[in-house]
C-alpha atoms as a PDB file:
ATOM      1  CA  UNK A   1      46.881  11.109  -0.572  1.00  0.00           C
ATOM      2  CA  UNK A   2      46.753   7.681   0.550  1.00  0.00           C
ATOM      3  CA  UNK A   3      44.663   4.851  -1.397  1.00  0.00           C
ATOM      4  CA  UNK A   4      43.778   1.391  -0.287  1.00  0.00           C
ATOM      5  CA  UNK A   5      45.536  -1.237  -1.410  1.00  0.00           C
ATOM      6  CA  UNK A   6      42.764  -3.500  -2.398  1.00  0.00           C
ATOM      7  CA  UNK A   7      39.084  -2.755  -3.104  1.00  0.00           C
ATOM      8  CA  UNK A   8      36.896  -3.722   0.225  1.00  0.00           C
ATOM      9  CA  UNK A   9      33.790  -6.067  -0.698  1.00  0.00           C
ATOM     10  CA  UNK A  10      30.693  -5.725  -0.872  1.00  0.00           C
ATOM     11  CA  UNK A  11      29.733  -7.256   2.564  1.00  0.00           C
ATOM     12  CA  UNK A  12      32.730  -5.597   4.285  1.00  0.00           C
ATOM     13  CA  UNK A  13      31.562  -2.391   3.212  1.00  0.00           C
ATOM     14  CA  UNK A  14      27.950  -3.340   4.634  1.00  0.00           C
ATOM     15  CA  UNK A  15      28.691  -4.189   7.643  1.00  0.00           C
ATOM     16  CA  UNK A  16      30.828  -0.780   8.345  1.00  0.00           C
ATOM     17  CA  UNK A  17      28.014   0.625   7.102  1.00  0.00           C
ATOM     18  CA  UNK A  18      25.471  -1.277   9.186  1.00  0.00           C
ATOM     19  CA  UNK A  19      27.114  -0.630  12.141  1.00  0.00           C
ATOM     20  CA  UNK A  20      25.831   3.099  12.194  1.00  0.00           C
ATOM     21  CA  UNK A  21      22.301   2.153  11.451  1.00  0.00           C
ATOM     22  CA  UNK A  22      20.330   1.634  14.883  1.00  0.00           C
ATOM     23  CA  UNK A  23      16.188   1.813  15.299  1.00  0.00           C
ATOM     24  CA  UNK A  24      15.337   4.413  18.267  1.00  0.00           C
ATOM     25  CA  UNK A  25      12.490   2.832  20.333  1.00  0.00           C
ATOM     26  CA  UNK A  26       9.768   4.993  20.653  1.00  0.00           C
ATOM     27  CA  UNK A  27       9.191   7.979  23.952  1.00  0.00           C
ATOM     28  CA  UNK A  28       6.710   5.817  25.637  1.00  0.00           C
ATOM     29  CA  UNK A  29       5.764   7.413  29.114  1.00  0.00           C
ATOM     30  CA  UNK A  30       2.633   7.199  31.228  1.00  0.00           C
ATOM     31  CA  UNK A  31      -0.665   9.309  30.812  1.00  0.00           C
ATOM     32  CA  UNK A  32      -0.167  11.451  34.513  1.00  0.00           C
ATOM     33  CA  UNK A  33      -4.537  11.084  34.311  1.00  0.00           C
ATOM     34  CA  UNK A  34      -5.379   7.427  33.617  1.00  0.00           C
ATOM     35  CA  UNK A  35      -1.480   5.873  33.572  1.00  0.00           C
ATOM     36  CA  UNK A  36      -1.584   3.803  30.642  1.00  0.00           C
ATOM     37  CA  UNK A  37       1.175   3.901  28.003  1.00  0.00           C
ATOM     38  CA  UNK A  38       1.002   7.071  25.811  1.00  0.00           C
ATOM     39  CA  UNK A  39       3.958   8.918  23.078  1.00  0.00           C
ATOM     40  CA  UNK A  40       5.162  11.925  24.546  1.00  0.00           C
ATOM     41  CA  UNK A  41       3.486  15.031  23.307  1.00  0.00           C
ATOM     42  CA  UNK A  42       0.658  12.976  22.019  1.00  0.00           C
ATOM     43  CA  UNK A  43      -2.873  12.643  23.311  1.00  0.00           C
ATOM     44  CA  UNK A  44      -3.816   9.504  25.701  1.00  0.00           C
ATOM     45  CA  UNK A  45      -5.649   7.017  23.561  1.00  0.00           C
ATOM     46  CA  UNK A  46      -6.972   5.131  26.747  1.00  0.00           C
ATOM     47  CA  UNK A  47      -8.673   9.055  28.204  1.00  0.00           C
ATOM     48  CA  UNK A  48      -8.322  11.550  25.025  1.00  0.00           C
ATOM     49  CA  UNK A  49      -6.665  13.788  27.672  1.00  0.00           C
ATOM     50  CA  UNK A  50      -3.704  16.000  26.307  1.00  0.00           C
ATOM     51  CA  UNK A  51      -2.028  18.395  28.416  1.00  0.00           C
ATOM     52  CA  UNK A  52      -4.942  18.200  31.435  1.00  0.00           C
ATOM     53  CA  UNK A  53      -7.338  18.883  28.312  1.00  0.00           C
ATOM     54  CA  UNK A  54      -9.726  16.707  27.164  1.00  0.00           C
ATOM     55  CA  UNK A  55      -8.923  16.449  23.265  1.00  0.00           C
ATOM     56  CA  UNK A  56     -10.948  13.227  22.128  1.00  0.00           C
ATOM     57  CA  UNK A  57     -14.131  11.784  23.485  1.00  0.00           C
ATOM     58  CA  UNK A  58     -12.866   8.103  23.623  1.00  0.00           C
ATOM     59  CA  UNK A  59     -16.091   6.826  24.466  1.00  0.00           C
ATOM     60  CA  UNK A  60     -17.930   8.530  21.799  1.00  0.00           C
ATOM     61  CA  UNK A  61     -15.187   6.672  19.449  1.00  0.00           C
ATOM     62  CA  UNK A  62     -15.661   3.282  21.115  1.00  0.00           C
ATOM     63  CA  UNK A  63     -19.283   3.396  20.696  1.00  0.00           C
ATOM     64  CA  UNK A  64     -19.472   4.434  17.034  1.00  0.00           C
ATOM     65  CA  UNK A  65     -16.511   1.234  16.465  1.00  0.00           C
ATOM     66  CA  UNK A  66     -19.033  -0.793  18.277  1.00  0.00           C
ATOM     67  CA  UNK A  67     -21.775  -0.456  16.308  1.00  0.00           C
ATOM     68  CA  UNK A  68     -21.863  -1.930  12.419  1.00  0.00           C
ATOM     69  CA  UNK A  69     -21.619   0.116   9.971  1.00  0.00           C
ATOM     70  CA  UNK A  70     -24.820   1.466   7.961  1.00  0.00           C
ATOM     71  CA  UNK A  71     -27.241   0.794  11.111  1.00  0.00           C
ATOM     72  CA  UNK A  72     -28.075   3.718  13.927  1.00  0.00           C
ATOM     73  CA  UNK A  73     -27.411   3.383  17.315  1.00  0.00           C
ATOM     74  CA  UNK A  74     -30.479   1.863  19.160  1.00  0.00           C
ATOM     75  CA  UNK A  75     -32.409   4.819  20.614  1.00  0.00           C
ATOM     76  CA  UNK A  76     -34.988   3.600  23.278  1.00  0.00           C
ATOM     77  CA  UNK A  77     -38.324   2.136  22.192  1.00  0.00           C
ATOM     78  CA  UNK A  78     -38.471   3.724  19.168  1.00  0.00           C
ATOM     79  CA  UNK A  79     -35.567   1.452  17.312  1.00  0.00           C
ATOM     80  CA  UNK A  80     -37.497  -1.688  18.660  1.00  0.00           C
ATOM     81  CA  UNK A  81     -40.757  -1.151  16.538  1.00  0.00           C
ATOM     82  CA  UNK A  82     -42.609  -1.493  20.162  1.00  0.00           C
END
């Protein structure tokens, strides 16, 4: 069986090696409901809508980000002492 005749170095080596290695961008396609960006087989993060579902109620989520954390939501006249 046939051996090199010298040893390859380190960066040589690398580079072969490197040369196999490529980063897959991710399946981006549009939501068919609202058209914004979305992974396939994931759910919409701009309308919570998988698969003509609704999955997540995105504006329940915005509206609990929204508010600070450790106070309610404001609930009519009651939350303004009035």
């Amino acid at each position: 069986m046939p051996l090199p005749k010298r040893q390859h170095s380190h960066a040589r080596t690398a580079r072969r090696r490197a040369a196999n290695f490529k980063l897959t961008l991710p399946n981006v396609q549009p939501c068919p409901r609202c058209h914004a960006p979305k992974l396939a087989h994931h759910v919409c993060p701009d309308c919570g809508f998988y698969n003509n579902r609704m999955v997540l109620d995105v504006q329940a989520r915005r509206r609990r980000q929204e508010t600070p954390e450790g106070e309610a939501p404001a609930q009519g006249a009651a939350a303004t002492g009035e």
